[in-house]
Protein backbone atom coordinates (compact mmCIF):
# COMPACT_ATOMS: atom_id res chain seq x y z
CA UNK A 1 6.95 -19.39 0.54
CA UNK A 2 6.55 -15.54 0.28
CA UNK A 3 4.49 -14.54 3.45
CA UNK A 4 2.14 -11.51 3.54
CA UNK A 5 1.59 -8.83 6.50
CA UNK A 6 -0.90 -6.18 6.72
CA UNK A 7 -0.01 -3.95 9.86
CA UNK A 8 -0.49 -0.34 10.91
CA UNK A 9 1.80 2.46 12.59
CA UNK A 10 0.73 5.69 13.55
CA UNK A 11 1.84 8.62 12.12
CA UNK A 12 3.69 10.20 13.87
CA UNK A 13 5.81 7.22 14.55
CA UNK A 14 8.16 7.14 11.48
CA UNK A 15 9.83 9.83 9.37
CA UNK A 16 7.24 9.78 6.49
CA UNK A 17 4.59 10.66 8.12
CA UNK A 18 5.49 13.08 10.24
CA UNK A 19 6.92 15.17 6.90
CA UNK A 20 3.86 14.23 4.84
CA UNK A 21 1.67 15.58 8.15
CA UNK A 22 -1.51 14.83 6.79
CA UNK A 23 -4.51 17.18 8.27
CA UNK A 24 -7.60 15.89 9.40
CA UNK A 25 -9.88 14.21 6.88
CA UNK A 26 -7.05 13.92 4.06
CA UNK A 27 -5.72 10.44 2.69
CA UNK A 28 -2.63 9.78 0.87
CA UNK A 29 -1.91 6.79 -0.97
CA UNK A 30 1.90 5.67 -1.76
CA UNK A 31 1.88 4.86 -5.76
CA UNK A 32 4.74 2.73 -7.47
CA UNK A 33 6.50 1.41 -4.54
CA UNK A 34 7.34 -1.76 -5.08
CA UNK A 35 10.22 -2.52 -4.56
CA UNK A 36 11.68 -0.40 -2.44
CA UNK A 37 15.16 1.15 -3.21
CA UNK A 38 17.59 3.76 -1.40
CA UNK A 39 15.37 6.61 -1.85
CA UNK A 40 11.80 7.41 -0.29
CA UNK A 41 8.54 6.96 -2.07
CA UNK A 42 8.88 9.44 -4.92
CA UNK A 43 5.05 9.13 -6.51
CA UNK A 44 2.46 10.02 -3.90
CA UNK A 45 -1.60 10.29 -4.28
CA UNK A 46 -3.57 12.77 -2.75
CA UNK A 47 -7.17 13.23 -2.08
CA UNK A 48 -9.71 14.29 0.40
CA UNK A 49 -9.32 17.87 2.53
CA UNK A 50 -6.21 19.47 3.16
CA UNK A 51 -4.35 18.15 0.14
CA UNK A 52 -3.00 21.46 -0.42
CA UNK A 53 -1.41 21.89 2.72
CA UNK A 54 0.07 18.91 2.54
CA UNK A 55 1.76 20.19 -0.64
CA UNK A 56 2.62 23.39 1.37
CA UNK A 57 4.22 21.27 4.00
CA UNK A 58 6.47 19.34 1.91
CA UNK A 59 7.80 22.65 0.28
CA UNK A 60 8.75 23.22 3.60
CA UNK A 61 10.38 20.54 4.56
CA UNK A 62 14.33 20.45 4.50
CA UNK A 63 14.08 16.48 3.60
CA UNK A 64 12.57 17.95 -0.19
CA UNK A 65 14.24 19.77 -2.65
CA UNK A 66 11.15 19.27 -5.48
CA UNK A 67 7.72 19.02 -5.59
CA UNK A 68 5.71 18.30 -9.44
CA UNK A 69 2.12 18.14 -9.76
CA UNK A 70 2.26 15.22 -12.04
CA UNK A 71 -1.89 14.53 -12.69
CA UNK A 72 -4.76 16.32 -10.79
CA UNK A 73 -8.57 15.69 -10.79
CA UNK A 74 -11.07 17.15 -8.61
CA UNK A 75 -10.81 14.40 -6.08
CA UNK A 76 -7.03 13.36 -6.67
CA UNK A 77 -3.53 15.00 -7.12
CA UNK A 78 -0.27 12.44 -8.02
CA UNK A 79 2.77 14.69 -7.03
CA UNK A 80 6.61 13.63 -7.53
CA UNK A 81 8.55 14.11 -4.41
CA UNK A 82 12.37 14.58 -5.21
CA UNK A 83 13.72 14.01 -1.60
CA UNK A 84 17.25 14.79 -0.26
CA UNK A 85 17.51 12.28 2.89
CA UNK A 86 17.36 8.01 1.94
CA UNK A 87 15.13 6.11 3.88
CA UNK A 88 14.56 5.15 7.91
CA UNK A 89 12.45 3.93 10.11
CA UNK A 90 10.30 1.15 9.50
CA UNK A 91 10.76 1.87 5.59
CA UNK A 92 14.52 1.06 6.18
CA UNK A 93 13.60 -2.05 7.91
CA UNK A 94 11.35 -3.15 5.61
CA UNK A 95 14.00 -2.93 2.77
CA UNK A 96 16.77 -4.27 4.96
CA UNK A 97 14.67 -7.64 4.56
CA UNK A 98 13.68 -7.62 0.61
CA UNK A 99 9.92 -6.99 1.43
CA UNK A 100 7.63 -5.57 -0.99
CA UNK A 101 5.13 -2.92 -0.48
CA UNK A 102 2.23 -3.88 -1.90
CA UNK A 103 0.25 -0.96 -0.53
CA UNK A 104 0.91 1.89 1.64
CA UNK A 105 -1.62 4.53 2.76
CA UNK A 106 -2.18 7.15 5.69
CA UNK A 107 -4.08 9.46 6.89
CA UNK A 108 -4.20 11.92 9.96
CA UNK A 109 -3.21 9.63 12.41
CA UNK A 110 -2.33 6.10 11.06
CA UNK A 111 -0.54 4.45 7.94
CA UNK A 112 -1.32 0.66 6.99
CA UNK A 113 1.01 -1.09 5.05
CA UNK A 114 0.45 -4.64 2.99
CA UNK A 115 4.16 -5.72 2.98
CA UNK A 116 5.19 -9.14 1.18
CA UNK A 117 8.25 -10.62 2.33
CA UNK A 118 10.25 -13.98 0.80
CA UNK A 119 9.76 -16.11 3.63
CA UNK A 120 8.45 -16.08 7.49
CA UNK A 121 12.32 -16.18 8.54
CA UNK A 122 12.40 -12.55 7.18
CA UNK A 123 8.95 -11.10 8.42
CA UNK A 124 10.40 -12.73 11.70
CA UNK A 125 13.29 -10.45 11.57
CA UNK A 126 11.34 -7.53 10.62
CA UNK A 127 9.73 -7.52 13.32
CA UNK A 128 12.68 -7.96 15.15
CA UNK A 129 14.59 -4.91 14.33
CA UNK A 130 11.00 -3.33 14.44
CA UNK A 131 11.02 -3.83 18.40
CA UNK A 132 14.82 -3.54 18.24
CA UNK A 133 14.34 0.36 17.26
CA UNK A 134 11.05 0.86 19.38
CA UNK A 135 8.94 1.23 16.60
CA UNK A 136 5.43 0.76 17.29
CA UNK A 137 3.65 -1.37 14.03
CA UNK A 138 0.79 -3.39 15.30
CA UNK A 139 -0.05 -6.32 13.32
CA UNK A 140 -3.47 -7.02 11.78
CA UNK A 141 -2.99 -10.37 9.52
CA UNK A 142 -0.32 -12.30 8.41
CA UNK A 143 -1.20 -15.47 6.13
CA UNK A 144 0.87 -17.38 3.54
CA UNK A 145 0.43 -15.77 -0.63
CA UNK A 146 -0.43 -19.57 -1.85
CA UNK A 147 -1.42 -21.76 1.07
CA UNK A 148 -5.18 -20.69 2.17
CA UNK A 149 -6.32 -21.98 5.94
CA UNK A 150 -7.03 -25.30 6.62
CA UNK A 151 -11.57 -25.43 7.30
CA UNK A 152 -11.81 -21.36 6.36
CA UNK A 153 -12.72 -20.89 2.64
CA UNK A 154 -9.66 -20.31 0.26
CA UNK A 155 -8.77 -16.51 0.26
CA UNK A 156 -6.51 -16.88 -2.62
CA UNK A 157 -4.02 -14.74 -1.51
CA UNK A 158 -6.56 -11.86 -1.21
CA UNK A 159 -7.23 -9.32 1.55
CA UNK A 160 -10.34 -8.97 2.04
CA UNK A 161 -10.67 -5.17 0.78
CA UNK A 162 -9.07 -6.98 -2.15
CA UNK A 163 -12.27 -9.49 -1.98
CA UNK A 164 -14.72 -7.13 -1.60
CA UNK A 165 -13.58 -4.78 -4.49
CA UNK A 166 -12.82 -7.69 -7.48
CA UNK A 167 -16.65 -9.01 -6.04
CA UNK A 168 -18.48 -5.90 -6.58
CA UNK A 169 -16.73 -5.31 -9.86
CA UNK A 170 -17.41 -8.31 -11.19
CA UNK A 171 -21.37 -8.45 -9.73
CA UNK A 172 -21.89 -4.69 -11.53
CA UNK A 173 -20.99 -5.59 -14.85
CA UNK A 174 -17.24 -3.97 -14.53
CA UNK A 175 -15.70 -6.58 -16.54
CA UNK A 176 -18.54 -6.66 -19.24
CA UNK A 177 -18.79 -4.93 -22.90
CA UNK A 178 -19.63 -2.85 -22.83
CA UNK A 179 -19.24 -2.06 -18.79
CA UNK A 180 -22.22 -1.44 -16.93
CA UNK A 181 -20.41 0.39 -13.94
CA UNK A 182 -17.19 2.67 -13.99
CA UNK A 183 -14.36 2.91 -11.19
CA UNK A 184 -15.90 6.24 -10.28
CA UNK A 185 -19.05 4.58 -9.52
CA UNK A 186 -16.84 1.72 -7.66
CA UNK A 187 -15.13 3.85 -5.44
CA UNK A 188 -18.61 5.90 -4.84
CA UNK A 189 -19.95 2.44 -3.19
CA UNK A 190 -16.28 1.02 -1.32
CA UNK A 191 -15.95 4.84 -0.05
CA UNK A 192 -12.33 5.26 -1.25
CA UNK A 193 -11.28 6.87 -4.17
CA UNK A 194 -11.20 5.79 -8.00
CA UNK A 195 -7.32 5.49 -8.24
CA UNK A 196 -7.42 3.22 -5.20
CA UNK A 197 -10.37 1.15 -6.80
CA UNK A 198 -8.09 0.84 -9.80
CA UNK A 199 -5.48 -0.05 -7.35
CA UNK A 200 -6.93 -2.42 -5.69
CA UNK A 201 -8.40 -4.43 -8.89
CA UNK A 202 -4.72 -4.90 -10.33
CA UNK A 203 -3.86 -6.12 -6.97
CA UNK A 204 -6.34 -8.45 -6.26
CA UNK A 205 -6.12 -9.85 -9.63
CA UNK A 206 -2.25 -10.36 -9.27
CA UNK A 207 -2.93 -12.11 -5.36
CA UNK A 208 -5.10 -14.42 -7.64
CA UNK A 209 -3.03 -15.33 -10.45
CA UNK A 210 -0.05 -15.79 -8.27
CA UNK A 211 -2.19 -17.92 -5.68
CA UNK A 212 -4.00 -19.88 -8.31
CA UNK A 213 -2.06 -20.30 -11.58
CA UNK A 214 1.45 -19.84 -10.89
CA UNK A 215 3.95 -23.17 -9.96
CA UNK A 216 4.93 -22.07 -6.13
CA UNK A 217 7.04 -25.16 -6.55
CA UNK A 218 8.90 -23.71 -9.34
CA UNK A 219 9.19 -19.81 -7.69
CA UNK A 220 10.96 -20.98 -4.94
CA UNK A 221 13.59 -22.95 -7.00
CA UNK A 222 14.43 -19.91 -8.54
């Protein structure tokens, strides 16, 4: 049964975010990353201050040969990172065990990660080769994608930023026709921005459907 972890590392910790070196009071958000393969993260989002010089310090960087601005708002630029190095750290531990990132943020001075993996036999050896190589994750939550807690109320496979954000969504009149409240006006009230809202929706919708309407019986025969 696939298992999920949410955990956090701090920046400095692991290859990607000492290159990205995000200043104070920016925020980047790691955008089609799942699943992993033998090169880093190409698509990256970012917002908040100092977005520019983390653009500057990526040209910079010997690991990067390219940089494209692929979209840009006021609040949010999606650049395309063509790197020259494969992955390490805990990225190449997390692929070594056929996890998928399901989310992958940072800022100044921490990253959280929502990893799946296949079974608890793999996050067990993830972690594993995580204390193996000294690298420093700290883990909030782990919980099963289709068996809630026994007594607690069903989570569904949802975090509970997941929770919160498919709530409020529905209780404004997202969903309606017409809609009664944009993702702008989302992210306004969650405090994060409205790619992440958007984000977070499509994954809180697929935690549901897989936790709700999908024959775990049948995905683990295959």
């Amino acid at each position: 049964m696939s298992v999920i972890v949410e955990l956090t590392i701090p920046s400095q910790e692991f290859e990607l975010g000492r290159v990205l070196s995000v200043p104070e009071g920016g925020h980047v958000e790691l955008d089609a990353v799942v699943p992993l393969t033998s090169e880093w993260i190409p698509f990256i989002w970012l917002s908040g201050e100092g977005a520019e010089s983390v653009v500057e310090h990526l040209e910079e960087a010997e690991s990067v040969s390219e940089i494209q601005r692929l979209n840009q708002s006021e609040t949010q630029t999606l650049i395309e990172v063509d790197w020259t190095v494969e992955l390490n750290d805990i990225l190449d531990v997390i692929r070594e065990q056929d996890a998928h990132m399901l989310s992958g943020s940072g800022t100044h001075s921490v990253w959280r990660f929502e990893l799946r993996f296949p079974n608890t036999q793999s996050l067990s050896t993830f972690r594993q080769r995580c204390d193996d190589r000294e690298i420093p994750i700290d883990v909030q939550r782990v919980y099963e994608l289709t068996k809630p807690d026994h007594g607690r109320t069903p989570d569904y496979g949802l975090t509970v930023p997941q929770r919160e954000a498919l709530v409020l969504a529905i209780e404004s009149g997202y969903y309606e026709i017409p809609r009664r409240q944009t993702t702008v006006e989302l992210a306004d009230q969650l405090g994060i921005s409205d790619q992440a809202v958007t984000e977070r929706l499509r994954r809180a919708i697929t935690s549901l459907v897989q936790a709700t309407l999908t024959d775990p019986i049948r995905e683990r025969s295959e």
